[in-house]
N, C-alpha and C. Protein backbone atom coordinates (compact mmCIF):
# COMPACT_ATOMS: atom_id res chain seq x y z
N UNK A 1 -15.77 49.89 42.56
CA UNK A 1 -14.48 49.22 42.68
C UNK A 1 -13.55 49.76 41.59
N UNK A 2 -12.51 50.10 41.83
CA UNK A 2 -11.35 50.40 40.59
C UNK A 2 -10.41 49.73 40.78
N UNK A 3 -9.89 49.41 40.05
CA UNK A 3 -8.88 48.91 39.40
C UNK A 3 -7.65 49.08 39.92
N UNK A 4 -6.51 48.72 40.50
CA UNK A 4 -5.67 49.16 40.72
C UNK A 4 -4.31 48.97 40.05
N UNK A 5 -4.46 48.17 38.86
CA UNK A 5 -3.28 48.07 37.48
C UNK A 5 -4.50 48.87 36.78
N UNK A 6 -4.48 50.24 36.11
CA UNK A 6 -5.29 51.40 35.74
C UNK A 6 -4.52 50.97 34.31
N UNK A 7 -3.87 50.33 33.74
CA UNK A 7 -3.13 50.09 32.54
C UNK A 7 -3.72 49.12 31.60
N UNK A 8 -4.96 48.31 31.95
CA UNK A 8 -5.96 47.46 31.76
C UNK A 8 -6.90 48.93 30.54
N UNK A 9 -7.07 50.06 31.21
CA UNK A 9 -8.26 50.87 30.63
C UNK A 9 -7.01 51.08 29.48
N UNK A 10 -5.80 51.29 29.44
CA UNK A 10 -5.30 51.83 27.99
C UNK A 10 -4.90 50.68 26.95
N UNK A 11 -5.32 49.40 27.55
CA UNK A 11 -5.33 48.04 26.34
C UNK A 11 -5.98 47.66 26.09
N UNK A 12 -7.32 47.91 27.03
CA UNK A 12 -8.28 47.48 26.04
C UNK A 12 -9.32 48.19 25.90
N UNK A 13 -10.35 47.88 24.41
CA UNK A 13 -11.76 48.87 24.73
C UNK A 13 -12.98 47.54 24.41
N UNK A 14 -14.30 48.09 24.89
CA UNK A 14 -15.30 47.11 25.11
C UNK A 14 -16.07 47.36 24.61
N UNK A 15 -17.80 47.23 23.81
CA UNK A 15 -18.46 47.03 23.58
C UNK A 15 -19.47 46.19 23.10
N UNK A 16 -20.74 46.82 23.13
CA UNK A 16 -21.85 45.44 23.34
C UNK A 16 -21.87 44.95 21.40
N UNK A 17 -21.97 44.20 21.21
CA UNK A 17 -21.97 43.26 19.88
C UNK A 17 -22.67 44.42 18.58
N UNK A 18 -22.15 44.52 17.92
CA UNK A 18 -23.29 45.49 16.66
C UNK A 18 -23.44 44.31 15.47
N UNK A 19 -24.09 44.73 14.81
CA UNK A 19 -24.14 44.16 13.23
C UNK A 19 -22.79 44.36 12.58
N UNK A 20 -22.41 45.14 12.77
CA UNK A 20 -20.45 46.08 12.01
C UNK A 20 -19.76 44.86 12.68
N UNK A 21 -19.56 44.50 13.66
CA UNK A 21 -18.80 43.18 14.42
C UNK A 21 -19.18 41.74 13.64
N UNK A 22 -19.71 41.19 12.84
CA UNK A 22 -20.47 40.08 12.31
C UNK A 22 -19.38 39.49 11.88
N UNK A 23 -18.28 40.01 10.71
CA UNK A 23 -17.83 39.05 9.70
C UNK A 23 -16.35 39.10 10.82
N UNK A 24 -15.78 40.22 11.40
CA UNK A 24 -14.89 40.03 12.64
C UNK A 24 -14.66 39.09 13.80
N UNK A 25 -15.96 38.89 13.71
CA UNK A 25 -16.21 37.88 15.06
C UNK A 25 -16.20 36.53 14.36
N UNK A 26 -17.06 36.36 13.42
CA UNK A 26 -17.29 35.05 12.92
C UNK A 26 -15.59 34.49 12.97
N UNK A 27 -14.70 35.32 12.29
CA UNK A 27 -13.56 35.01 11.65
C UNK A 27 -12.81 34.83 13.12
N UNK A 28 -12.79 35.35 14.07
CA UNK A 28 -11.99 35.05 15.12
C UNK A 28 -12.47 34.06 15.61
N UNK A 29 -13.99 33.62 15.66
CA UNK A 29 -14.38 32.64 17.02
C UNK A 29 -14.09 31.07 15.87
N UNK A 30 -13.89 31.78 14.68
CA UNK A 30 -13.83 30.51 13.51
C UNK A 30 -12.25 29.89 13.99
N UNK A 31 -11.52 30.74 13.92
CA UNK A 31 -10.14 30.51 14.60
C UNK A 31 -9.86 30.03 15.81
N UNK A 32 -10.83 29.86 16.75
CA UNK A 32 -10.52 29.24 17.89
C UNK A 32 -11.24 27.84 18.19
N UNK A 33 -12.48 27.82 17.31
CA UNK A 33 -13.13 26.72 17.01
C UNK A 33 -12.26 25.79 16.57
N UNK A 34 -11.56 25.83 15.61
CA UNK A 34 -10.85 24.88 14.92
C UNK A 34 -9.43 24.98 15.17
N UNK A 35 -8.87 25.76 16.24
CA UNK A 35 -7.27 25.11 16.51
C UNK A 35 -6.95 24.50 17.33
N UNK A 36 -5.64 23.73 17.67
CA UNK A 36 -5.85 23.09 18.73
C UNK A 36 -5.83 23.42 20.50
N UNK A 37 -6.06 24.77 20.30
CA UNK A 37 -6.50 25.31 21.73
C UNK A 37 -8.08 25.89 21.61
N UNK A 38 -8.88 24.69 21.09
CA UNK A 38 -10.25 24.25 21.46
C UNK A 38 -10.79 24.53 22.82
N UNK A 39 -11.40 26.24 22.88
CA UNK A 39 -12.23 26.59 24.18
C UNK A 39 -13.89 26.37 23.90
N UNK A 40 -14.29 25.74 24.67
CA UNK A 40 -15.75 26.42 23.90
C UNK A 40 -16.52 26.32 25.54
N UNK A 41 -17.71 27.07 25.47
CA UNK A 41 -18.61 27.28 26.65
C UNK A 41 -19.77 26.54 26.40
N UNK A 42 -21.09 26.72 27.43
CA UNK A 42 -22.22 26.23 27.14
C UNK A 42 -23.06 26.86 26.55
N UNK A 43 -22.76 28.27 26.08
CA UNK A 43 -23.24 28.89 24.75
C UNK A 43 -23.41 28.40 23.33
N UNK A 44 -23.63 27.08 23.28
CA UNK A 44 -23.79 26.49 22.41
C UNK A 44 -24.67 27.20 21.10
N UNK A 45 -26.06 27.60 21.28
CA UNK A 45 -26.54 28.30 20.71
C UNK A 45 -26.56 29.53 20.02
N UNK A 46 -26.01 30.37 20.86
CA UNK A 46 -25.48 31.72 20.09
C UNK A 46 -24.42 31.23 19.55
N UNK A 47 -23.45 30.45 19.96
CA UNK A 47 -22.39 30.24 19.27
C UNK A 47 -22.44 30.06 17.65
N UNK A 48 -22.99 28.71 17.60
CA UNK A 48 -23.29 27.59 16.46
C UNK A 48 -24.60 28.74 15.74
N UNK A 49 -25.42 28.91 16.53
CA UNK A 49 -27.04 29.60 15.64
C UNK A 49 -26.92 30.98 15.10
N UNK A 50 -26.70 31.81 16.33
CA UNK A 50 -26.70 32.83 16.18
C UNK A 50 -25.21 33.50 15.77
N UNK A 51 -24.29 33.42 15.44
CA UNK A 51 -22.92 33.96 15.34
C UNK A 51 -22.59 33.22 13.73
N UNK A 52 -22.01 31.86 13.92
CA UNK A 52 -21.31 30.84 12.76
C UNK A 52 -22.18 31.16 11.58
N UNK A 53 -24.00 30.53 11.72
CA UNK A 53 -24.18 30.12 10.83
C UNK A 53 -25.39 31.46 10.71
N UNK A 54 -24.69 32.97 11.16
CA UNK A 54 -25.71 33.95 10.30
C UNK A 54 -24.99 35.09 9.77
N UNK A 55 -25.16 35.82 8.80
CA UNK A 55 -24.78 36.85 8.26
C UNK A 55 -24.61 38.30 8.88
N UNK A 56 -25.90 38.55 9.70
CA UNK A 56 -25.87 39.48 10.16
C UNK A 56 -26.71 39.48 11.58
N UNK A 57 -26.60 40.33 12.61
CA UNK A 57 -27.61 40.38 13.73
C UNK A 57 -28.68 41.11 14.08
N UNK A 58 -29.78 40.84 14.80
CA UNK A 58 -30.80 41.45 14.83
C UNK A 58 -31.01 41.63 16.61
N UNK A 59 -32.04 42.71 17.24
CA UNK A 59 -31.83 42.59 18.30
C UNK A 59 -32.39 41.33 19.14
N UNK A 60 -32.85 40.01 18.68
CA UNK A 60 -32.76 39.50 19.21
C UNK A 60 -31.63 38.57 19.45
N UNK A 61 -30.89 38.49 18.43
CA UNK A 61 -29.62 37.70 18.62
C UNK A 61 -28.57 38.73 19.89
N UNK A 62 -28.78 39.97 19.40
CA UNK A 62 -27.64 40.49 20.77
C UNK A 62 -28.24 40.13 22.09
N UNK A 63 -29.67 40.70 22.31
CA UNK A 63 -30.07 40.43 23.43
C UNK A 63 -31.52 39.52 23.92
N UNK A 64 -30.80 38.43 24.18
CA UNK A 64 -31.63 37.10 23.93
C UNK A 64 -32.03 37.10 25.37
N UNK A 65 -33.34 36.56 25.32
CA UNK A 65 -34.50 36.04 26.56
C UNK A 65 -34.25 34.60 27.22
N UNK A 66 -33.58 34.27 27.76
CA UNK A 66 -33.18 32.61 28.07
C UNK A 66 -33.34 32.57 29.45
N UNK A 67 -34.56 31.51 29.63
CA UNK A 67 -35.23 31.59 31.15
C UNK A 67 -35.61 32.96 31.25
N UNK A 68 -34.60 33.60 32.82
CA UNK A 68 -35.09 34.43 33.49
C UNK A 68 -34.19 35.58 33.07
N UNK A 69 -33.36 35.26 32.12
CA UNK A 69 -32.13 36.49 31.99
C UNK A 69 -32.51 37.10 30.29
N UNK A 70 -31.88 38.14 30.60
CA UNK A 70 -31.77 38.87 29.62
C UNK A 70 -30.11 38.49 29.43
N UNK A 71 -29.37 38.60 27.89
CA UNK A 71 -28.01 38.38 27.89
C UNK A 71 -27.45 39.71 26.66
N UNK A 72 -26.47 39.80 27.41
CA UNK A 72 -25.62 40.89 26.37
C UNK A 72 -24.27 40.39 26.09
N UNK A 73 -24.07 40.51 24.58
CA UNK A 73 -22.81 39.74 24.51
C UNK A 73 -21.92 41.37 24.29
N UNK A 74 -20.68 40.74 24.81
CA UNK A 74 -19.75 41.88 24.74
C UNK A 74 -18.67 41.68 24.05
N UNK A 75 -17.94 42.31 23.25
CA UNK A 75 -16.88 42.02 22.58
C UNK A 75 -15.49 43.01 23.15
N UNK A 76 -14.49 42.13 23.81
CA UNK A 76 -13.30 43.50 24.24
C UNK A 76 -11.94 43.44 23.09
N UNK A 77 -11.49 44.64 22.65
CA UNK A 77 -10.57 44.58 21.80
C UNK A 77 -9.13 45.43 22.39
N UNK A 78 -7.83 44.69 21.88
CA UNK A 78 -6.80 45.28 21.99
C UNK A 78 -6.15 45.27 20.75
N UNK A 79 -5.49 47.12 20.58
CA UNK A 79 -5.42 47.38 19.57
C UNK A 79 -5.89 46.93 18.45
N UNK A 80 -7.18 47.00 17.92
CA UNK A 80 -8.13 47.18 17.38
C UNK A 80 -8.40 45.55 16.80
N UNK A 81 -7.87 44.53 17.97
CA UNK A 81 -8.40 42.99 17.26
C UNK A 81 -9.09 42.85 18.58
N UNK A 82 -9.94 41.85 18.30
CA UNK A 82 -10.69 41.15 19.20
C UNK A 82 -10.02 40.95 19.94
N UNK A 83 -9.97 40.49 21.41
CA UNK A 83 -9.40 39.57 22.54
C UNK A 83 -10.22 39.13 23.08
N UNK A 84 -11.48 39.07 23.49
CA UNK A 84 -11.77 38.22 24.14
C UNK A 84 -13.51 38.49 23.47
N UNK A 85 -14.72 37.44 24.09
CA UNK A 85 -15.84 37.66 23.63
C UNK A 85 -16.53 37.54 25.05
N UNK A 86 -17.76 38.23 25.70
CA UNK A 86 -17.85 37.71 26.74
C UNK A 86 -19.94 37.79 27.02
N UNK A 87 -20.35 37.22 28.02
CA UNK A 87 -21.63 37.02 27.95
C UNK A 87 -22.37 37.62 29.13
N UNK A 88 -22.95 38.68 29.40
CA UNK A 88 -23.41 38.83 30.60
C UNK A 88 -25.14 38.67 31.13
N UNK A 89 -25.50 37.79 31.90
CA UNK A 89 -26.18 37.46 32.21
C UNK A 89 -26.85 38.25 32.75
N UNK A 90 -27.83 38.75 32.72
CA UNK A 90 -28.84 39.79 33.51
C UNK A 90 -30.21 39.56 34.31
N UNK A 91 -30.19 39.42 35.06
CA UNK A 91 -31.57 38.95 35.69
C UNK A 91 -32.98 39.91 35.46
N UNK A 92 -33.85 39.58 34.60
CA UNK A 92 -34.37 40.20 34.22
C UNK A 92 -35.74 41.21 35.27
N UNK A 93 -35.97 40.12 36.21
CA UNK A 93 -36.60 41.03 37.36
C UNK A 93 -35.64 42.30 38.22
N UNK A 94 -34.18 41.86 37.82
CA UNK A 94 -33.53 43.27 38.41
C UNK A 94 -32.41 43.27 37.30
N UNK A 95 -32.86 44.71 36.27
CA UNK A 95 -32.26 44.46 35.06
C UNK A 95 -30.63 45.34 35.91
N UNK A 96 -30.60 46.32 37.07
CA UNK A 96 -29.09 46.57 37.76
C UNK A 96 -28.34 45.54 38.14
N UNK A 97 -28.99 44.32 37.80
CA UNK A 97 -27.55 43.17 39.08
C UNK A 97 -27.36 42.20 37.66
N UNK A 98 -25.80 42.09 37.66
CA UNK A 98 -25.43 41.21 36.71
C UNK A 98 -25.09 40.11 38.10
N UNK A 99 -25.88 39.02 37.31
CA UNK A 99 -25.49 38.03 38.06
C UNK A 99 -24.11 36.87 37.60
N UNK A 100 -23.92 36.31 36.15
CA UNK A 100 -23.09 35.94 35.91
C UNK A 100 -22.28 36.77 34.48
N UNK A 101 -21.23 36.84 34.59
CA UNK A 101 -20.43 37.02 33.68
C UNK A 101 -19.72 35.96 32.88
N UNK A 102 -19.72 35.61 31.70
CA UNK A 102 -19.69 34.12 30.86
C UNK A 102 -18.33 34.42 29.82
N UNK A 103 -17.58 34.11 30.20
CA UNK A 103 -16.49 34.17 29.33
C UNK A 103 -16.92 32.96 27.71
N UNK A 104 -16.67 33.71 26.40
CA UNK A 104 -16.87 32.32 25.69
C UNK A 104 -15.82 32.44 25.39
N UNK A 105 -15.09 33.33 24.88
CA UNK A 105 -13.57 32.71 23.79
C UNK A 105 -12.79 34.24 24.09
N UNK A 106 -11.57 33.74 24.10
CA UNK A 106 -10.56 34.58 24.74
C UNK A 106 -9.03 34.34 24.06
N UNK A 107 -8.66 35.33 23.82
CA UNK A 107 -6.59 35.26 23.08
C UNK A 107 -5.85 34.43 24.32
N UNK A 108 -5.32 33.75 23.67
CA UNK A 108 -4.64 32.60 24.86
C UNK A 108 -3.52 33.84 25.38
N UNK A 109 -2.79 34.79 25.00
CA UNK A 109 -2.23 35.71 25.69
C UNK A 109 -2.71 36.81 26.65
N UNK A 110 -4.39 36.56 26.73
CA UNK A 110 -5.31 37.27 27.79
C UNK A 110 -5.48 36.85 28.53
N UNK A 111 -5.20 35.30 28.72
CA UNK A 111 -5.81 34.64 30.22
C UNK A 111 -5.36 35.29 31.26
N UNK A 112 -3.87 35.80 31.10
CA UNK A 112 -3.43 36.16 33.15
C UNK A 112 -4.21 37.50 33.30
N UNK A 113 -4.82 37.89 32.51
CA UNK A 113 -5.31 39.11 32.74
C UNK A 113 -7.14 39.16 32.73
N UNK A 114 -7.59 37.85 32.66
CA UNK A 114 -8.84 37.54 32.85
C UNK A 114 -10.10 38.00 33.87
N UNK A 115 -9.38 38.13 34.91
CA UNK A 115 -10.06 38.33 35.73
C UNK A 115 -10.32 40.40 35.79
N UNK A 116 -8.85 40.75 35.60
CA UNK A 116 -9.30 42.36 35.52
C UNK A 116 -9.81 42.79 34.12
N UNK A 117 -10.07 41.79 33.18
CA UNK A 117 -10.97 42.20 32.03
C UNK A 117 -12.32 42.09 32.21
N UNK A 118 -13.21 41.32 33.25
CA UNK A 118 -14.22 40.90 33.27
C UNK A 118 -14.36 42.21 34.23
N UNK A 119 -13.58 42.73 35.47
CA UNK A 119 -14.24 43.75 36.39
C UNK A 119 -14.16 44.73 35.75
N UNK A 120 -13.32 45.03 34.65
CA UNK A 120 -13.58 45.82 33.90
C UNK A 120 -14.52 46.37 32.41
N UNK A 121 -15.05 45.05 32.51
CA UNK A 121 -16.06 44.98 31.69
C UNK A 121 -17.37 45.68 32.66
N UNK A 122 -17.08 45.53 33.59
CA UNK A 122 -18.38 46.16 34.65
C UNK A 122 -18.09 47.62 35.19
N UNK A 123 -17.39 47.87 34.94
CA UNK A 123 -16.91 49.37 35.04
C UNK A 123 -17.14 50.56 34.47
N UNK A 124 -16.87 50.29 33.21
CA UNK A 124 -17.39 50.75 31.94
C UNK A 124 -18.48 51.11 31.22
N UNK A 125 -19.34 50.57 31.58
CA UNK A 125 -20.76 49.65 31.12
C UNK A 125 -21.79 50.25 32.29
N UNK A 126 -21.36 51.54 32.79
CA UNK A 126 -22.49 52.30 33.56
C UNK A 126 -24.17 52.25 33.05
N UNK A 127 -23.52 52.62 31.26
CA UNK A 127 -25.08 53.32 31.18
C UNK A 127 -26.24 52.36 31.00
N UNK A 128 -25.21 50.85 30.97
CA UNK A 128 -26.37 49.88 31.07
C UNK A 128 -26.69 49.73 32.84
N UNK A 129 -26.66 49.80 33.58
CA UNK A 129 -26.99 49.63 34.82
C UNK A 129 -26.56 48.64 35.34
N UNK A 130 -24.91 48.37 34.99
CA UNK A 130 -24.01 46.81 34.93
C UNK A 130 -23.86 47.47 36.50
N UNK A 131 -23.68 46.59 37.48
CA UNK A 131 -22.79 46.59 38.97
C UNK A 131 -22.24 45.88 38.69
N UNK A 132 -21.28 45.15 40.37
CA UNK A 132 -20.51 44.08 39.89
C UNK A 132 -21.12 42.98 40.42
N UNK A 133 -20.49 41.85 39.72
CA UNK A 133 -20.79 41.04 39.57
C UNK A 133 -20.98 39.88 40.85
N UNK A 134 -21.73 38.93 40.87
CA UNK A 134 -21.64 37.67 42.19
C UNK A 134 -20.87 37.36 42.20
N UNK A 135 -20.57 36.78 40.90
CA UNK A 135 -20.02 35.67 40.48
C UNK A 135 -19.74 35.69 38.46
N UNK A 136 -18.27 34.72 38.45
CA UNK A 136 -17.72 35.34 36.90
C UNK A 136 -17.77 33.49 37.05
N UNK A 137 -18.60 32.71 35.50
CA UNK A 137 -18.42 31.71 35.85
C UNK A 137 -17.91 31.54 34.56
N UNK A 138 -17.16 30.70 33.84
CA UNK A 138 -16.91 29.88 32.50
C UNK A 138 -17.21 28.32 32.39
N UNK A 139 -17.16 27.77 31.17
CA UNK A 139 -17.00 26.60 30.98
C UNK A 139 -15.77 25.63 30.23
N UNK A 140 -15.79 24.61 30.44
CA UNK A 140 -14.71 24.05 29.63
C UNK A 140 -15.37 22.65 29.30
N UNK A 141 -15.02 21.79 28.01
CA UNK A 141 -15.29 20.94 27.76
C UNK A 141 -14.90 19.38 28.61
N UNK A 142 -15.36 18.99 29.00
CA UNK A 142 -14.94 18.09 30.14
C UNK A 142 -13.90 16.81 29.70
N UNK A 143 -14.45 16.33 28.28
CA UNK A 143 -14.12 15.22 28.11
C UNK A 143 -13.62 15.83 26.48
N UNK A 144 -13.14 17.24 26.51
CA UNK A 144 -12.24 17.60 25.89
C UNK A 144 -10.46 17.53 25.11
N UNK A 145 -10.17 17.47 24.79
CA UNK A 145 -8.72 16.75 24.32
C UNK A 145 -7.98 18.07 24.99
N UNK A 146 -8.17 18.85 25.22
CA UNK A 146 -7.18 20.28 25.78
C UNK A 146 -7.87 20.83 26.88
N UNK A 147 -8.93 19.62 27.85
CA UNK A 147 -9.53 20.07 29.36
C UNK A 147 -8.42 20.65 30.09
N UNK A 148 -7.22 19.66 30.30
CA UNK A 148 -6.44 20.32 31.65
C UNK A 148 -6.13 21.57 31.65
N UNK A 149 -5.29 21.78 30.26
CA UNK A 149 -4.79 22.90 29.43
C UNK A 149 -5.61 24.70 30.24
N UNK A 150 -6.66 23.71 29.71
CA UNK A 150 -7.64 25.29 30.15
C UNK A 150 -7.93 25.33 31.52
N UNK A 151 -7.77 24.30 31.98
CA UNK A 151 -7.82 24.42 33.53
C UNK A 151 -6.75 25.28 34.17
N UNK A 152 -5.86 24.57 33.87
CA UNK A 152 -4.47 25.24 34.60
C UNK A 152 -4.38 26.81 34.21
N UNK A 153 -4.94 27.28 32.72
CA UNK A 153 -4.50 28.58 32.15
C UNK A 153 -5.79 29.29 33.21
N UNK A 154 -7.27 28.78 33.56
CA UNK A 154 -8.48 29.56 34.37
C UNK A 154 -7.65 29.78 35.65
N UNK A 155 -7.09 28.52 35.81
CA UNK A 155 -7.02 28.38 37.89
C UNK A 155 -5.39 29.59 37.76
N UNK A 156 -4.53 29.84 36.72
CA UNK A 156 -3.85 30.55 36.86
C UNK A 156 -4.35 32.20 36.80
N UNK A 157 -5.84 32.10 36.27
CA UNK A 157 -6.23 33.68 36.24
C UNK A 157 -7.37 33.66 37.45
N UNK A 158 -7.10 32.70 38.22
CA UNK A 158 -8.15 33.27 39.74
C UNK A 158 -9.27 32.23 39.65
N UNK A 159 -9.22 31.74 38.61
CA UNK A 159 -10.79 30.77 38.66
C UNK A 159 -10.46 29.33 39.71
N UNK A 160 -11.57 29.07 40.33
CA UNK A 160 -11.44 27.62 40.77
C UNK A 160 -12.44 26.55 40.29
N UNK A 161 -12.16 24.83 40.65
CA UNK A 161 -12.97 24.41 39.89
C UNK A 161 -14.06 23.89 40.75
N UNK A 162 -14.97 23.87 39.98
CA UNK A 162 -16.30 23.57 41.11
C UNK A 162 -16.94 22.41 40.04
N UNK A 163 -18.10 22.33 40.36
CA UNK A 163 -18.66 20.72 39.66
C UNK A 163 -18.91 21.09 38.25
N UNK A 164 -19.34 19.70 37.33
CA UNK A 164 -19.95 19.52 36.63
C UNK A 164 -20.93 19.66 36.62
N UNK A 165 -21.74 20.86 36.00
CA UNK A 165 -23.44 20.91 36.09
C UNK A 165 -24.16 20.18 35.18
N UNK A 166 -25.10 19.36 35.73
CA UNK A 166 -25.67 17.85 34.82
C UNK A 166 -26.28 18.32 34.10
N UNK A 167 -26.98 19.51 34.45
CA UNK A 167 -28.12 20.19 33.98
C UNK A 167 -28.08 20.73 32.92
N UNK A 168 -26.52 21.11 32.37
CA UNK A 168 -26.25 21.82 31.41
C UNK A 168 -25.28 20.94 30.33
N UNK A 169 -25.49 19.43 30.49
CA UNK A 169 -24.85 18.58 29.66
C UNK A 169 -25.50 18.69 28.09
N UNK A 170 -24.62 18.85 27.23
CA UNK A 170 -25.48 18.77 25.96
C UNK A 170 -24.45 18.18 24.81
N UNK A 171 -25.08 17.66 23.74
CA UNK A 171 -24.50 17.28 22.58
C UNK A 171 -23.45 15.70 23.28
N UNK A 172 -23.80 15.24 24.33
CA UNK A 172 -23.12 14.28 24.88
C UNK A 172 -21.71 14.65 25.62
N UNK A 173 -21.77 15.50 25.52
CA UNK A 173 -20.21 16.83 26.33
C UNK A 173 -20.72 17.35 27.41
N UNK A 174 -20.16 16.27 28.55
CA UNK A 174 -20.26 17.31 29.80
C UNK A 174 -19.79 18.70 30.07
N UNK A 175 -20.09 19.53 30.73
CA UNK A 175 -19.36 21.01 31.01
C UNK A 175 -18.57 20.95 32.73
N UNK A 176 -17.85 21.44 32.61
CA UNK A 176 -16.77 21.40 34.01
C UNK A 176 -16.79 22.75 34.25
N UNK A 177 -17.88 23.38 35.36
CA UNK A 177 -17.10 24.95 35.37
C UNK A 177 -16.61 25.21 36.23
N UNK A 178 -16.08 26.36 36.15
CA UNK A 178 -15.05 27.40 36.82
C UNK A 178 -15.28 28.66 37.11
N UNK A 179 -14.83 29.08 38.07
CA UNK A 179 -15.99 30.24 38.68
C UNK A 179 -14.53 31.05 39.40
N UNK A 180 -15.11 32.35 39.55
CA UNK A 180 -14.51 33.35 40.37
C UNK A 180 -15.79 33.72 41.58
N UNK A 181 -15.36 33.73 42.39
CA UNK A 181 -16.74 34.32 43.29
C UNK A 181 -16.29 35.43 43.76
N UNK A 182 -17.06 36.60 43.43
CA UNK A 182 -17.27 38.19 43.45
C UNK A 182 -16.93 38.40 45.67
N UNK A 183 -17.05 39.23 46.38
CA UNK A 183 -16.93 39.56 47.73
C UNK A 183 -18.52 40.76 47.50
């Protein structure tokens, strides 16, 4: 699949998480944690464990075993700052099929362009054996103080809303997600 705004490949560039990314990332996802455009996903764990409260990464923090997936976190940058952080889910019996793509934290001036950052995150990303995707799902905090907010900014970049998964309730915070479904 390509792209057909080709102006996406000259704003931004992508790669999978290094140790060199540590004190960059901390400092951006620290910035979105605490302002009042409060995004957060059900990545709770890498978030809080593996990212906030460590110094540096090892390969199990980039590429973590959870259930049945293998996960690669990706970091995309324009002109040389972060914009967005993203999570790709890999099914580990077929390490070629990305099954979900996980948005965690994103520049509130990237949302309209959300959706051709994620197919373009799969574009790129040959030599891992990325295709495209089913399905691009995110989360939002349900019972969040800035839920709608992020609703309206997803459903304006293509996402729609689908249920609350019970399954993935934690810390007493339901999750509300939002999904793109792949053709």
């Amino acid at each position: 699949m390509m792209l057909e705004n080709k102006s996406i490949n000259e704003l931004y560039s992508i790669k999978l998480i290094e140790e060199a990314d540590t004190k960059r990332l901390i400092k951006f996802m620290n910035k979105y944690m605490n302002s009042k455009h409060e995004f957060e996903m059900s990545k709770r764990i890498f978030l809080s464990d593996q990212i906030l409260n460590q110094e540096c990464y090892n390969d199990i923090n980039i590429r973590s075993s959870i259930y049945n997936f293998y996960e690669e976190y990706i970091v995309m940058e324009k002109e040389g700052k972060i914009a967005a952080l993203i999570a790709l889910d890999i099914n580990r019996n077929n390490l070629s099929k990305v099954l979900n793509l996980n948005l965690i934290i994103c520049e509130e001036g990237e949302m309209s362009r959300l959706r051709d950052m994620f197919i373009f995150a799969t574009e790129i990303l040959p030599e891992y054996s990325i295709v495209e995707p089913t399905k691009i799902r995110t989360y939002i905090r349900e019972n969040g103080i800035f839920t709608e907010y992020w609703k309206n900014k997803l459903m304006e970049a293509g996402f729609s809303h689908e249920v609350t998964r019970e399954n993935e309730v934690g810390n007493g915070v339901a999750l509300t997600t939002m999904i793109i479904k792949m053709k």
